[in-house]
C-alpha atoms as a PDB file:
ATOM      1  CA  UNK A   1     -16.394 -18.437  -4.992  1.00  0.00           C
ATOM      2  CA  UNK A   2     -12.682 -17.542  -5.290  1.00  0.00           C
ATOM      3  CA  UNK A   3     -13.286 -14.062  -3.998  1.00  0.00           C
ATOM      4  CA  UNK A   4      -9.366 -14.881  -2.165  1.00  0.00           C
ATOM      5  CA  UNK A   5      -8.175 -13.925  -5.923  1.00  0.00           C
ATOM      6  CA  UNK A   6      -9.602 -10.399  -6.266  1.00  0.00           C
ATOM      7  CA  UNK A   7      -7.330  -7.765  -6.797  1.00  0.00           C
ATOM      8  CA  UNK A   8      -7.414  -4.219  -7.941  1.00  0.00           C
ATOM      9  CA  UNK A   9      -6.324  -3.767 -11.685  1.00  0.00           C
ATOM     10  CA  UNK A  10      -5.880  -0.220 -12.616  1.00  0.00           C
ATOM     11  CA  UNK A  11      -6.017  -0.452 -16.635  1.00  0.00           C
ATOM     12  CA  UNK A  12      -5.941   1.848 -19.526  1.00  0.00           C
ATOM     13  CA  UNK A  13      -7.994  -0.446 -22.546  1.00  0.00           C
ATOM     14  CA  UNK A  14      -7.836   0.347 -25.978  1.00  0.00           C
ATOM     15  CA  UNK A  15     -10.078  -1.258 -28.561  1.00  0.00           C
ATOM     16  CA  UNK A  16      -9.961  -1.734 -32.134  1.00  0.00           C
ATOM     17  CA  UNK A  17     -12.799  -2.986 -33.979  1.00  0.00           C
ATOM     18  CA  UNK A  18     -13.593  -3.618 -37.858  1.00  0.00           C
ATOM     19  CA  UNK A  19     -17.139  -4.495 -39.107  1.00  0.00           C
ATOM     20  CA  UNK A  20     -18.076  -6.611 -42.204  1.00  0.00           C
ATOM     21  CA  UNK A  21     -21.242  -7.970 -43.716  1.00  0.00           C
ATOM     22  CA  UNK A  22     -20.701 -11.101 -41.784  1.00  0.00           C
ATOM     23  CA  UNK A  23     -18.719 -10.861 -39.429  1.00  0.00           C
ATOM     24  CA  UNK A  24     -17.016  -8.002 -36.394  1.00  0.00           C
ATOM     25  CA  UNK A  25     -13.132  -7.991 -35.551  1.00  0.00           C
ATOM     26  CA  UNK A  26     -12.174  -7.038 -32.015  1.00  0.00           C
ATOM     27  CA  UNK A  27      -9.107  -6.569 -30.573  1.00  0.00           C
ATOM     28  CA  UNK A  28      -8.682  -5.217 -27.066  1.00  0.00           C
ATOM     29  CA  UNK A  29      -5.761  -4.068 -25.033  1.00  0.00           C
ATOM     30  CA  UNK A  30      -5.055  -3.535 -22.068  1.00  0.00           C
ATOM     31  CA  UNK A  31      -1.884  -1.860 -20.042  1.00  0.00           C
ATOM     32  CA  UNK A  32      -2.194  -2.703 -16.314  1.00  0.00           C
ATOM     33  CA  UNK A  33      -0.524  -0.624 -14.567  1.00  0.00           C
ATOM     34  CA  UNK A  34       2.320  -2.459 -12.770  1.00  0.00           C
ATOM     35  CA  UNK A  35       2.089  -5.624 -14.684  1.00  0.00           C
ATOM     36  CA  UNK A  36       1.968  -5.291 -18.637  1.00  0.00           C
ATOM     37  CA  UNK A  37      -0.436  -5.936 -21.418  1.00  0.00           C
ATOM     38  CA  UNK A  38      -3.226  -8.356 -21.846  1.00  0.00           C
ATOM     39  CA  UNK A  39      -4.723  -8.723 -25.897  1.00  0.00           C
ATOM     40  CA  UNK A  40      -7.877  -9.860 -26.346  1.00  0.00           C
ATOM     41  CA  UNK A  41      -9.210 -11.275 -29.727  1.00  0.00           C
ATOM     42  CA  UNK A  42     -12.691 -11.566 -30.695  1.00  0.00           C
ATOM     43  CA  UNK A  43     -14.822 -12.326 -33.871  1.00  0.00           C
ATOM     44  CA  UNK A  44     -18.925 -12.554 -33.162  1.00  0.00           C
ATOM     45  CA  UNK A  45     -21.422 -12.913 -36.227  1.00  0.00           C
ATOM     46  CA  UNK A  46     -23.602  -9.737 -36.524  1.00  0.00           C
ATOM     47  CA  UNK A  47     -25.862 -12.093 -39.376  1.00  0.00           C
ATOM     48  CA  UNK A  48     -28.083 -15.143 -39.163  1.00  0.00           C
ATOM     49  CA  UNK A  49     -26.257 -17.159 -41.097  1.00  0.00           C
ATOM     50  CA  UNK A  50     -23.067 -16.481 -39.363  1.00  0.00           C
ATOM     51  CA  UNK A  51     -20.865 -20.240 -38.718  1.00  0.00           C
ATOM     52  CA  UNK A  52     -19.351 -20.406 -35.360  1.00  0.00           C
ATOM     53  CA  UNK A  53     -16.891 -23.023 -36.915  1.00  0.00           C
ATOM     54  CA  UNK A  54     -15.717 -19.945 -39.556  1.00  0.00           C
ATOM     55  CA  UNK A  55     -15.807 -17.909 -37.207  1.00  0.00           C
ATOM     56  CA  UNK A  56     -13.523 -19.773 -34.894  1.00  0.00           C
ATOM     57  CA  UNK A  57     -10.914 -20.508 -37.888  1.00  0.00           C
ATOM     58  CA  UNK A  58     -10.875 -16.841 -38.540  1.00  0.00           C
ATOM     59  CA  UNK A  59      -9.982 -16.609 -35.019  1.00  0.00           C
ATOM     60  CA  UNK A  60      -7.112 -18.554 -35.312  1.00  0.00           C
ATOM     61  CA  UNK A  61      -6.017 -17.000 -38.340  1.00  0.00           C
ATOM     62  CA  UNK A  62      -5.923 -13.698 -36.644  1.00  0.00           C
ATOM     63  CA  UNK A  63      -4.049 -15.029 -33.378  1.00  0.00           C
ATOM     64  CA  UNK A  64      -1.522 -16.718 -35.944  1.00  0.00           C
ATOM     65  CA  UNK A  65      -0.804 -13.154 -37.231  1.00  0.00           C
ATOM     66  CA  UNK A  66       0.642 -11.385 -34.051  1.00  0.00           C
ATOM     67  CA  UNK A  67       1.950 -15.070 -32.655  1.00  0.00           C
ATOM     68  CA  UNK A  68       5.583 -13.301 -34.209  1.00  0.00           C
ATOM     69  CA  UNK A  69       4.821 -10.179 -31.873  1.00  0.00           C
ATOM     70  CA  UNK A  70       5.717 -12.452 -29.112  1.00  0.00           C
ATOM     71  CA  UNK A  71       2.514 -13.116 -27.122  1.00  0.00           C
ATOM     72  CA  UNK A  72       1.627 -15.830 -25.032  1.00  0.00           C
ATOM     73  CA  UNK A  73      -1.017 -17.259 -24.096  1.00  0.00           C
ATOM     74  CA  UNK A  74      -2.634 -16.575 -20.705  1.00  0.00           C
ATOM     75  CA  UNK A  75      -4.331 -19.328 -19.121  1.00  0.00           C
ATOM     76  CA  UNK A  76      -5.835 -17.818 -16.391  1.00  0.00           C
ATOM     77  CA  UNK A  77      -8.534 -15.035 -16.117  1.00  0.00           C
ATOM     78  CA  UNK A  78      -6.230 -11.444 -15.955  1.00  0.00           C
ATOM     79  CA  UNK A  79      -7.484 -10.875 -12.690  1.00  0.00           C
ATOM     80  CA  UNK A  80      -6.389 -13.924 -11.292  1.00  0.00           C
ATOM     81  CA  UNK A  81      -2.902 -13.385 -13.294  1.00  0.00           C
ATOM     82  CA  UNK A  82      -3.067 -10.517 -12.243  1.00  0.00           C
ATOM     83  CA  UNK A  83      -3.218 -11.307  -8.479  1.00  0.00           C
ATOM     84  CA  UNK A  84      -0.903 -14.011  -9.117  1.00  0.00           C
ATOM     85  CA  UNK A  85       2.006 -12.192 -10.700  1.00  0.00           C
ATOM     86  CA  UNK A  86       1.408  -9.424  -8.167  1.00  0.00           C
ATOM     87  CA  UNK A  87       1.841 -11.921  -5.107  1.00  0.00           C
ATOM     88  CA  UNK A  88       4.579 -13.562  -6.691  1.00  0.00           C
ATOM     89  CA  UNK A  89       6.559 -10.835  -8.326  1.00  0.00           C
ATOM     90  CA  UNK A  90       6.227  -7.987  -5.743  1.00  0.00           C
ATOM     91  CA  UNK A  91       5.357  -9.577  -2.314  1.00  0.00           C
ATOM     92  CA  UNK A  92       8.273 -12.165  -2.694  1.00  0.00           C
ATOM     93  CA  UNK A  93       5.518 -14.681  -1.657  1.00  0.00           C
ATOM     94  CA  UNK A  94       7.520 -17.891  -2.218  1.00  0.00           C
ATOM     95  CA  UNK A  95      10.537 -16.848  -0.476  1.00  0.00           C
ATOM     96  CA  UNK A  96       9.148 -14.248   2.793  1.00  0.00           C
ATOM     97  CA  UNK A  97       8.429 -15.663   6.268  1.00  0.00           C
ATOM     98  CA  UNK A  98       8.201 -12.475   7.803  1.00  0.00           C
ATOM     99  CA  UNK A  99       6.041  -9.233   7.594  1.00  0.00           C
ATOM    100  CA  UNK A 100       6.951  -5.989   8.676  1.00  0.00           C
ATOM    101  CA  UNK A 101       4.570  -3.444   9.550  1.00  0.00           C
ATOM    102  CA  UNK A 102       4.372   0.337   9.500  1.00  0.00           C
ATOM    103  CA  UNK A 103       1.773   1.467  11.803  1.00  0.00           C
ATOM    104  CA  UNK A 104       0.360   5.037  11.245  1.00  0.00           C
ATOM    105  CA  UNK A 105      -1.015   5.695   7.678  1.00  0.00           C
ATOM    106  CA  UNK A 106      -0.554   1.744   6.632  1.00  0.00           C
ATOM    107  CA  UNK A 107      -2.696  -0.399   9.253  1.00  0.00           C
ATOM    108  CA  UNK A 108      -4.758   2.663  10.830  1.00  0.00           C
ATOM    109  CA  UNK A 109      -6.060   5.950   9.897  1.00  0.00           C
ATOM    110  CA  UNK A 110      -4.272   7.996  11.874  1.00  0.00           C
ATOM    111  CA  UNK A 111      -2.514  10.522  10.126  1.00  0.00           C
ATOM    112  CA  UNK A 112      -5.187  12.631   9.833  1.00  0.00           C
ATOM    113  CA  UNK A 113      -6.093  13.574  12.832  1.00  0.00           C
ATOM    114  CA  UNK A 114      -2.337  13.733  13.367  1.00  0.00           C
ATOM    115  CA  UNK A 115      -2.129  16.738  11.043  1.00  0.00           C
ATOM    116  CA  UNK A 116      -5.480  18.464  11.895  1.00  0.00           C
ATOM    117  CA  UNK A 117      -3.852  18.419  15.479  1.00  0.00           C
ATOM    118  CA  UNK A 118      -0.910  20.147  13.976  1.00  0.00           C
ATOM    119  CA  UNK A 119      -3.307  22.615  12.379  1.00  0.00           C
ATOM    120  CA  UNK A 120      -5.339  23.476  15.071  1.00  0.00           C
ATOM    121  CA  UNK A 121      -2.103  24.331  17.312  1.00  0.00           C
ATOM    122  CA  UNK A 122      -0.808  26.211  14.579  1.00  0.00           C
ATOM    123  CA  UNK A 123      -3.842  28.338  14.018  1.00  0.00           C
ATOM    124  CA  UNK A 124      -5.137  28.706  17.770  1.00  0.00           C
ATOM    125  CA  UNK A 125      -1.084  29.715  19.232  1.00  0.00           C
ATOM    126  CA  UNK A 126      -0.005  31.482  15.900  1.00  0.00           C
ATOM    127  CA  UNK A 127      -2.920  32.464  13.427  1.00  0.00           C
ATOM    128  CA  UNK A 128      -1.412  30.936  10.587  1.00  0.00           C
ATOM    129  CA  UNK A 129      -2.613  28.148   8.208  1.00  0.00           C
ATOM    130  CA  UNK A 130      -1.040  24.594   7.115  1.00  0.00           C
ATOM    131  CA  UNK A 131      -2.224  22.882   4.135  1.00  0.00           C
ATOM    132  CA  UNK A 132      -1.762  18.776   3.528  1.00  0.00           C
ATOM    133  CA  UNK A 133       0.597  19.499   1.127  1.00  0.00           C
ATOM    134  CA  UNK A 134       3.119  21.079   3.645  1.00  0.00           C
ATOM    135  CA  UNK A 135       2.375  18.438   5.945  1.00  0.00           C
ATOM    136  CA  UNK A 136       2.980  15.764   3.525  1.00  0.00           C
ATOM    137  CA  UNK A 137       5.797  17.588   2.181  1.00  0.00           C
ATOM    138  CA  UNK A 138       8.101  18.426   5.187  1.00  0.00           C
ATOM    139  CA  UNK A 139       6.469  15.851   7.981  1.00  0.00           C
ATOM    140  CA  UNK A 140       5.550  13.061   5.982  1.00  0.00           C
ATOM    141  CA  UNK A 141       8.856  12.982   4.042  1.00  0.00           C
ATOM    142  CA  UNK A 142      11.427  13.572   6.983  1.00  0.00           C
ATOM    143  CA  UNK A 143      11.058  13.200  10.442  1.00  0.00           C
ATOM    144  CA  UNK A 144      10.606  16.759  12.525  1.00  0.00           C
ATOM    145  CA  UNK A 145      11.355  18.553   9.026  1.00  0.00           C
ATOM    146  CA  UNK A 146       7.622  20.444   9.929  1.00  0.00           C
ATOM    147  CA  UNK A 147       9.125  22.138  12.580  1.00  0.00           C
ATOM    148  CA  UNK A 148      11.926  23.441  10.707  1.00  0.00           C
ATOM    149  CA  UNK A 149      10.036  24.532   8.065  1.00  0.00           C
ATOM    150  CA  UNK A 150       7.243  26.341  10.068  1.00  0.00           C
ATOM    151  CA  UNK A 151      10.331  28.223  12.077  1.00  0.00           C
ATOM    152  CA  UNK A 152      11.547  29.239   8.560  1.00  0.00           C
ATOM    153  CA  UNK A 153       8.033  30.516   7.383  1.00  0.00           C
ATOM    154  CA  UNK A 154       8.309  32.908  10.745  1.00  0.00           C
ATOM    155  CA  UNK A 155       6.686  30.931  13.478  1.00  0.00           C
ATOM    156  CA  UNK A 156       8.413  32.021  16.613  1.00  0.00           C
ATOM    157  CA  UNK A 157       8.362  28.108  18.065  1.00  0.00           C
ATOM    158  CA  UNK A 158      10.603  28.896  21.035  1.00  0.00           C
ATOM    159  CA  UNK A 159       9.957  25.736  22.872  1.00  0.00           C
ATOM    160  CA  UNK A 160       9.760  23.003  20.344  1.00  0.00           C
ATOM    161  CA  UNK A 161       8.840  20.093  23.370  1.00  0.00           C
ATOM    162  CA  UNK A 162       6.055  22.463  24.917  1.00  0.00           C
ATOM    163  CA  UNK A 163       4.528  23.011  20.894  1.00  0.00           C
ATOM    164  CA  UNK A 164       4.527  19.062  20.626  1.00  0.00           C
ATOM    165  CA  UNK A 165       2.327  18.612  23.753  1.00  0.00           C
ATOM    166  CA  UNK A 166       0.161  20.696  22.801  1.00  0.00           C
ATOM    167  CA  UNK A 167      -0.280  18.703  19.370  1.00  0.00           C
ATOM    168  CA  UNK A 168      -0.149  15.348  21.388  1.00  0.00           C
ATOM    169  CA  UNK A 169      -3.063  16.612  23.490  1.00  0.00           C
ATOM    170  CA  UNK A 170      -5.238  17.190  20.492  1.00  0.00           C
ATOM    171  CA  UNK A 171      -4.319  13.856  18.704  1.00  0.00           C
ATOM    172  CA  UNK A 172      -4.971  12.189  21.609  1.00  0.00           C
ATOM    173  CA  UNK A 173      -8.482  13.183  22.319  1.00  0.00           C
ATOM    174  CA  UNK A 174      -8.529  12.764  18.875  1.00  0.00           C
ATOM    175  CA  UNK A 175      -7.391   9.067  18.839  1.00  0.00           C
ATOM    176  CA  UNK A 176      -9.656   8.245  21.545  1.00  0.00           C
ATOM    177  CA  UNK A 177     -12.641   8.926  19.326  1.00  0.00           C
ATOM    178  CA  UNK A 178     -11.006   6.737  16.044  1.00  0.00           C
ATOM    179  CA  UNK A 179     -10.696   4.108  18.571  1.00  0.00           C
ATOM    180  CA  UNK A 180     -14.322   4.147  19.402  1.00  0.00           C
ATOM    181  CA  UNK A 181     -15.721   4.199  16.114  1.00  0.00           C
ATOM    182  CA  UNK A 182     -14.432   0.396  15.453  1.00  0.00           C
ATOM    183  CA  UNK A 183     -12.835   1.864  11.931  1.00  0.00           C
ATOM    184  CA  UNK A 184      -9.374  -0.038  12.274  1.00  0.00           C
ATOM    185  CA  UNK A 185     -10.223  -3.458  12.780  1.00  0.00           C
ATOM    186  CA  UNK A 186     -10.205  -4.528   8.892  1.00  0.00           C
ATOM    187  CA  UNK A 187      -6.495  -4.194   8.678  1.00  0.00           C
ATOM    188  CA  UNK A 188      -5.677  -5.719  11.868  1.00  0.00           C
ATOM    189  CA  UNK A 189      -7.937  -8.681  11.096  1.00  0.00           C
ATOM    190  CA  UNK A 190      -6.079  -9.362   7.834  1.00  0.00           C
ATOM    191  CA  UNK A 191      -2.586  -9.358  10.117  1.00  0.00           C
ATOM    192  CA  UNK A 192      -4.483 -11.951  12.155  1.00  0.00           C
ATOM    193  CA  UNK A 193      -4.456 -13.976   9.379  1.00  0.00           C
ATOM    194  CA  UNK A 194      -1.279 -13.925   8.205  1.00  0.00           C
ATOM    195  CA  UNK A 195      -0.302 -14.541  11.417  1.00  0.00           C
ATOM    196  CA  UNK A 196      -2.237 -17.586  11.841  1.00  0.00           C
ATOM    197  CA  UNK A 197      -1.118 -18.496   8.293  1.00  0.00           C
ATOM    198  CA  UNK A 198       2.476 -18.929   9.348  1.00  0.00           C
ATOM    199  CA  UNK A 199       3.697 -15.696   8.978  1.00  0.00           C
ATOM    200  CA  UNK A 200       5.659 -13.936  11.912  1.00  0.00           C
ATOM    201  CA  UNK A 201       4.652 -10.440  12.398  1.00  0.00           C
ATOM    202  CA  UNK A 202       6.712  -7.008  13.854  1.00  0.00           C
ATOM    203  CA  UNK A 203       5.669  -3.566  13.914  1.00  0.00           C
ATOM    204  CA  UNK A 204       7.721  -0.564  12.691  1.00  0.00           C
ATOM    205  CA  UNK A 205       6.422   2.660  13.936  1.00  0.00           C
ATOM    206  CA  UNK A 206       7.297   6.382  14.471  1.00  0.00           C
ATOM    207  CA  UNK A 207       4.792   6.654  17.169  1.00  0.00           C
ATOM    208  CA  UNK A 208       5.493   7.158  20.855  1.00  0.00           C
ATOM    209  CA  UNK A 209       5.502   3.520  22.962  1.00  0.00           C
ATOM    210  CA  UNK A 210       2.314   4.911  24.617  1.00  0.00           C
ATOM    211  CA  UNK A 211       0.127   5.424  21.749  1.00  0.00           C
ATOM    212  CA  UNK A 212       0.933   2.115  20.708  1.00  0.00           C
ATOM    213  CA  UNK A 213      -0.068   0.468  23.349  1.00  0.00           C
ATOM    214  CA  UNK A 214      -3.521   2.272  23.700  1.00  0.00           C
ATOM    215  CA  UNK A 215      -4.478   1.154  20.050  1.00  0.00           C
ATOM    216  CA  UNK A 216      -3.120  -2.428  20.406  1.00  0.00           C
ATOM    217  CA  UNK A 217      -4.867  -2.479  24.159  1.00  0.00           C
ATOM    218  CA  UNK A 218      -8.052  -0.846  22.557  1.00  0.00           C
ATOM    219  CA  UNK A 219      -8.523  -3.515  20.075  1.00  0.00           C
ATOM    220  CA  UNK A 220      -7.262  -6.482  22.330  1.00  0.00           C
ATOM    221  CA  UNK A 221      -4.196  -6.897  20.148  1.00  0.00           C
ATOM    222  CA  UNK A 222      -1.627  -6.552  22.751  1.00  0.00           C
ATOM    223  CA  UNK A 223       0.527  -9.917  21.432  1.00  0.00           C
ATOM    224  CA  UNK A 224      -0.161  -9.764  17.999  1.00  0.00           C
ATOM    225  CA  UNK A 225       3.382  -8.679  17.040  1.00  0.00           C
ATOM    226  CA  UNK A 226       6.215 -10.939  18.027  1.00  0.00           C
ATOM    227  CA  UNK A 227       8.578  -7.524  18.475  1.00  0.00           C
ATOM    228  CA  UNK A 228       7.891  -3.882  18.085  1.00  0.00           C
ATOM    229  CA  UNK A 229       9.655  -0.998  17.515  1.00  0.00           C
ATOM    230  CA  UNK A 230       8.680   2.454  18.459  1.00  0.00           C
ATOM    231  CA  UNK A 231      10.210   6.299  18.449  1.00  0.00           C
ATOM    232  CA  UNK A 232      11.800   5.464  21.983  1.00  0.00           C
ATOM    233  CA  UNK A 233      13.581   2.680  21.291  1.00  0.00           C
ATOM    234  CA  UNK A 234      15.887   4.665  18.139  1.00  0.00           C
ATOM    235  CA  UNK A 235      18.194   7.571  18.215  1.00  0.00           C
ATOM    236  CA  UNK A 236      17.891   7.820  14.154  1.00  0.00           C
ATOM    237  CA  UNK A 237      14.062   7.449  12.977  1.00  0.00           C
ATOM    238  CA  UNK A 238      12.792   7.006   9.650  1.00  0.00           C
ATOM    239  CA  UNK A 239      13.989   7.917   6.886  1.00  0.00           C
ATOM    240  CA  UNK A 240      17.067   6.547   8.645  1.00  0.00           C
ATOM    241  CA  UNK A 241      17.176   2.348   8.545  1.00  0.00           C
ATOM    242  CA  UNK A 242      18.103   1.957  12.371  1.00  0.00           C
ATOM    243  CA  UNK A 243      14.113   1.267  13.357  1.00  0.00           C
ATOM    244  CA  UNK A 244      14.022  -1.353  10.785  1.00  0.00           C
ATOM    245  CA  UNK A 245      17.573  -2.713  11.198  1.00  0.00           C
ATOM    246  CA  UNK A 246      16.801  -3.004  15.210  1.00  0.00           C
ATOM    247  CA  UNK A 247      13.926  -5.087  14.209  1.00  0.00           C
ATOM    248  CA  UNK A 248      15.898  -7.719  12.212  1.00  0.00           C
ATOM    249  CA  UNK A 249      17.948  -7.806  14.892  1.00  0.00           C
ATOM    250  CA  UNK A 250      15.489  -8.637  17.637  1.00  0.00           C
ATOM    251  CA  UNK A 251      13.334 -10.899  15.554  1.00  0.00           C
ATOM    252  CA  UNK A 252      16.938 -12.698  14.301  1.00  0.00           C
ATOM    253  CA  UNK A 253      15.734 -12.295  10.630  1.00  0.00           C
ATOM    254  CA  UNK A 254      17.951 -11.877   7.354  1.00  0.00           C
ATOM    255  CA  UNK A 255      16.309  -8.963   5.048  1.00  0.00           C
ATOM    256  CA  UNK A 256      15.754 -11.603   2.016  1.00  0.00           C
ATOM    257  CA  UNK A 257      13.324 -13.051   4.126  1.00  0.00           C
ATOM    258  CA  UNK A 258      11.212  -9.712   4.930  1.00  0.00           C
ATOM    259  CA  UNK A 259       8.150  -7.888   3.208  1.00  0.00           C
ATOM    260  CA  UNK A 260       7.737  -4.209   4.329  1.00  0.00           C
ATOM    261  CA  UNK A 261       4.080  -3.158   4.365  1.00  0.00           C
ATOM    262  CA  UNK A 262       4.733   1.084   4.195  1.00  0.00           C
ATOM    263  CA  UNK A 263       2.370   4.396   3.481  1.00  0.00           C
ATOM    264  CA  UNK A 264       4.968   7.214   3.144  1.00  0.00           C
ATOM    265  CA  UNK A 265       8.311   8.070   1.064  1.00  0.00           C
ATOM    266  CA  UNK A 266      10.099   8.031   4.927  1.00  0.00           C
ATOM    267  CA  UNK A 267       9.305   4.760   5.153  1.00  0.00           C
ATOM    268  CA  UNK A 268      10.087   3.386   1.846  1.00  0.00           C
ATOM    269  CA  UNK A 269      13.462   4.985   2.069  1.00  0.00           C
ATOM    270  CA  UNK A 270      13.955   3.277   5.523  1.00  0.00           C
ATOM    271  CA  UNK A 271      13.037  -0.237   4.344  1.00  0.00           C
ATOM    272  CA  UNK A 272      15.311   0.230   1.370  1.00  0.00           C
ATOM    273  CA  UNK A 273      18.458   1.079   3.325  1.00  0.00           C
ATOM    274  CA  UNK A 274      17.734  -1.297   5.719  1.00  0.00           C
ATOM    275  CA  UNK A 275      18.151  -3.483   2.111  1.00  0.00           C
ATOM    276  CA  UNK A 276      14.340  -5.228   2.554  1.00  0.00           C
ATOM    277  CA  UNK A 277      11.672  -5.167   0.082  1.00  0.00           C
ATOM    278  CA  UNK A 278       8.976  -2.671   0.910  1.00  0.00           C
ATOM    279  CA  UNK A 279       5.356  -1.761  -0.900  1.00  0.00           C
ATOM    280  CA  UNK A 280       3.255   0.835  -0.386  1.00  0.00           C
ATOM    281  CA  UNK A 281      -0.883   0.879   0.583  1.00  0.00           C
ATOM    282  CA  UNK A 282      -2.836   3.787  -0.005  1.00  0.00           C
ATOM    283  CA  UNK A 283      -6.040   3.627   2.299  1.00  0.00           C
ATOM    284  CA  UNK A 284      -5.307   5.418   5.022  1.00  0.00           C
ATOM    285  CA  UNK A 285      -2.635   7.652   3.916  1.00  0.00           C
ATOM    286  CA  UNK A 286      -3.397  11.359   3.217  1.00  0.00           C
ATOM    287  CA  UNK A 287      -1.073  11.330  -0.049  1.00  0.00           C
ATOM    288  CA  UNK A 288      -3.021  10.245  -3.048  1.00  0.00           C
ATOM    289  CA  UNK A 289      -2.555   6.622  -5.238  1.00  0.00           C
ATOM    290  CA  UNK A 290      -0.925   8.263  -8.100  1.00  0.00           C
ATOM    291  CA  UNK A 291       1.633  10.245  -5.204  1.00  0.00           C
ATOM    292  CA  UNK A 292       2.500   7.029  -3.424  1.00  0.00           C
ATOM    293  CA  UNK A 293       3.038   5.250  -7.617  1.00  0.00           C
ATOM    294  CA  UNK A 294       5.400   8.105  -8.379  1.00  0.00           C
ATOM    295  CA  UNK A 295       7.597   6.982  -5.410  1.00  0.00           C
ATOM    296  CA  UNK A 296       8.502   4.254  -7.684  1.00  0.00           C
ATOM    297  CA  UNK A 297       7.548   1.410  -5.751  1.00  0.00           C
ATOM    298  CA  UNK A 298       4.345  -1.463  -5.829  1.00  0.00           C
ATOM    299  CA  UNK A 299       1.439   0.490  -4.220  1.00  0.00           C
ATOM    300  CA  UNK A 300      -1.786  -1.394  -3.186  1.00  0.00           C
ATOM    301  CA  UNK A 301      -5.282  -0.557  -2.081  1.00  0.00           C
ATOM    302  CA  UNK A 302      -4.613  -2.048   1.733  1.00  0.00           C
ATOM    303  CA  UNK A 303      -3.215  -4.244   3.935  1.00  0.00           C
ATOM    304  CA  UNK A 304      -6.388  -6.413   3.606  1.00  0.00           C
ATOM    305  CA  UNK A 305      -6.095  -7.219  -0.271  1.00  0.00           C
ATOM    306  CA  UNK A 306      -2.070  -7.777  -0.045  1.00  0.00           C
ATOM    307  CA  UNK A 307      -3.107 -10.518   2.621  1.00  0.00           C
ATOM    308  CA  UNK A 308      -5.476 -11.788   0.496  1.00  0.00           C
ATOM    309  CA  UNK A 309      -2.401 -11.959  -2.138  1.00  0.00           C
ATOM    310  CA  UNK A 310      -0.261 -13.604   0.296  1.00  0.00           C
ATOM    311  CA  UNK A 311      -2.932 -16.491   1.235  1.00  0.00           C
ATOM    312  CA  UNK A 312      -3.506 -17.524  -2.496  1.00  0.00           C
ATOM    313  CA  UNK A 313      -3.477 -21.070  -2.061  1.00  0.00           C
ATOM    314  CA  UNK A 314      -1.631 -21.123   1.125  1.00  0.00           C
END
């Protein structure tokens, strides 16, 4: 049914239409975001007595007039162009072997109950409040910088490894119940793919060894990745490139050869100093689309539709 080619297209379509006796003039386009614009001509007889062979020759005429505007012609629905120039132009898809995974945000939901754990410690040892956008603004962005920025807003956090506990206790209760609910399967279904397409697979996570291997033990994933890298194994964690330059290093990769699958601006910036190409999906992160777009980088719905970029005729 060549549902592998479906792909998201985020459009703005303006239309332009003039009506005669005889005849209606249509011109439509459309600026997809990422990608350009498609035109679309049209003529259609509003009249009995209407000639589809006129109106085909007026057709022509018309097309003949913006030919100069540089236009070509597009052979393919836009959706599968679309999909096509996507694969091709931001996945690297002729030239990567290897895909490198961020965990947290990008192939599970997880940074949710991350921050609600944060909340609820906040609130129950120090009556105040956090809001997503401090969380996305000073833990999502650098590594510890929530910490630093609640002791600057007054929280008297005298023991910064005793407050973490506390907020690993709550996330994991809290991770045992994701887990159960059978929500993160899609994403690690479309690695499984990939995998079996050829691809060789690492993960790149912030995440402590431990809860790493409970959600890779909970779904019976425990060998998916041929490496992984966690918070233990770094001194200098994302933003920094060491998590993703250990990686090459273990898998014995060159960068050139490497697709980045991210959620966050710490990760991007990692990926990018490590000198690999790196795009952004949006599902299960708690910034919004248009956020993760104004990061400057490809951003797409999931993991599952950039695999089913990657497999295009594979």
């Amino acid at each position: 049914m060549g549902f592998v080619k479906y792909v998201t297209v985020d459009k703005i379509r303006r239309t332009f239409i003039k009506n005669t006796e005889i005849y209606n003039y249509i011109i439509t386009i459309d600026n997809i975001n990422g990608v350009g614009e498609f035109v679309e001509f049209e003529v259609s007889g509003n009249i009995e007595n209407s000639n589809k062979d006129d109106a085909e020759k007026i057709l022509n005429k018309i097309i003949e007039i913006f030919l100069p505007c540089g236009l070509e012609q597009a052979d393919l629905p836009y959706r599968d162009y679309v999909a096509n120039y996507l694969s091709e132009r931001f996945l690297l898809k002729n030239k990567i072997t290897t895909i490198l995974f961020d965990l947290d945000g990008t192939l599970i939901p997880t940074e949710r109950p991350f921050f609600e754990s944060f909340k609820e410690v906040i609130l129950e040892d120090y009556n105040e409040d956090l809001t997503i956008d401090e969380y996305n603004e000073y833990e999502m962005s650098i590594d510890s910088g929530l910490i630093k920025y609640l002791m600057l807003r007054g929280l008297n956090i005298l023991d910064e490894n005793s407050f973490m506990n506390k907020v690993y206790f709550k996330y994991n209760i809290k991770l045992e119940e994701l887990l159960s609910s059978q929500k993160v399967s899609n994403d690690f279904n479309a690695v499984i793919s990939l995998k079996k397409a050829g691809y060789k697979v690492g993960l790149v996570t912030t995440s402590r060894k431990e809860y790493v291997d409970k959600i890779l033990s909970s779904l019976g994933n425990e060998k998916l990745f041929e490496q992984v890298v966690t918070r233990e194994d770094v001194i200098n964690k994302k933003p920094d490139p060491e998590s993703y330059k250990l990686i090459l290093s273990k898998m014995e990769e060159l960068p050139s050869n490497c697709l980045v699958i991210e959620d966050s601006i710490r990760g991007l910036e990692s990926a990018r100093a490590a000198n690999l190409n790196c795009v952004l999906v949006a599902e299960h992160t708690l910034l919004s689309k248009q956020d993760l777009i104004n990061f400057d980088a490809p951003v797409f719905d999931n993991v599952t539709q950039i695999s089913m970029l990657l497999l295009l005729d594979k």
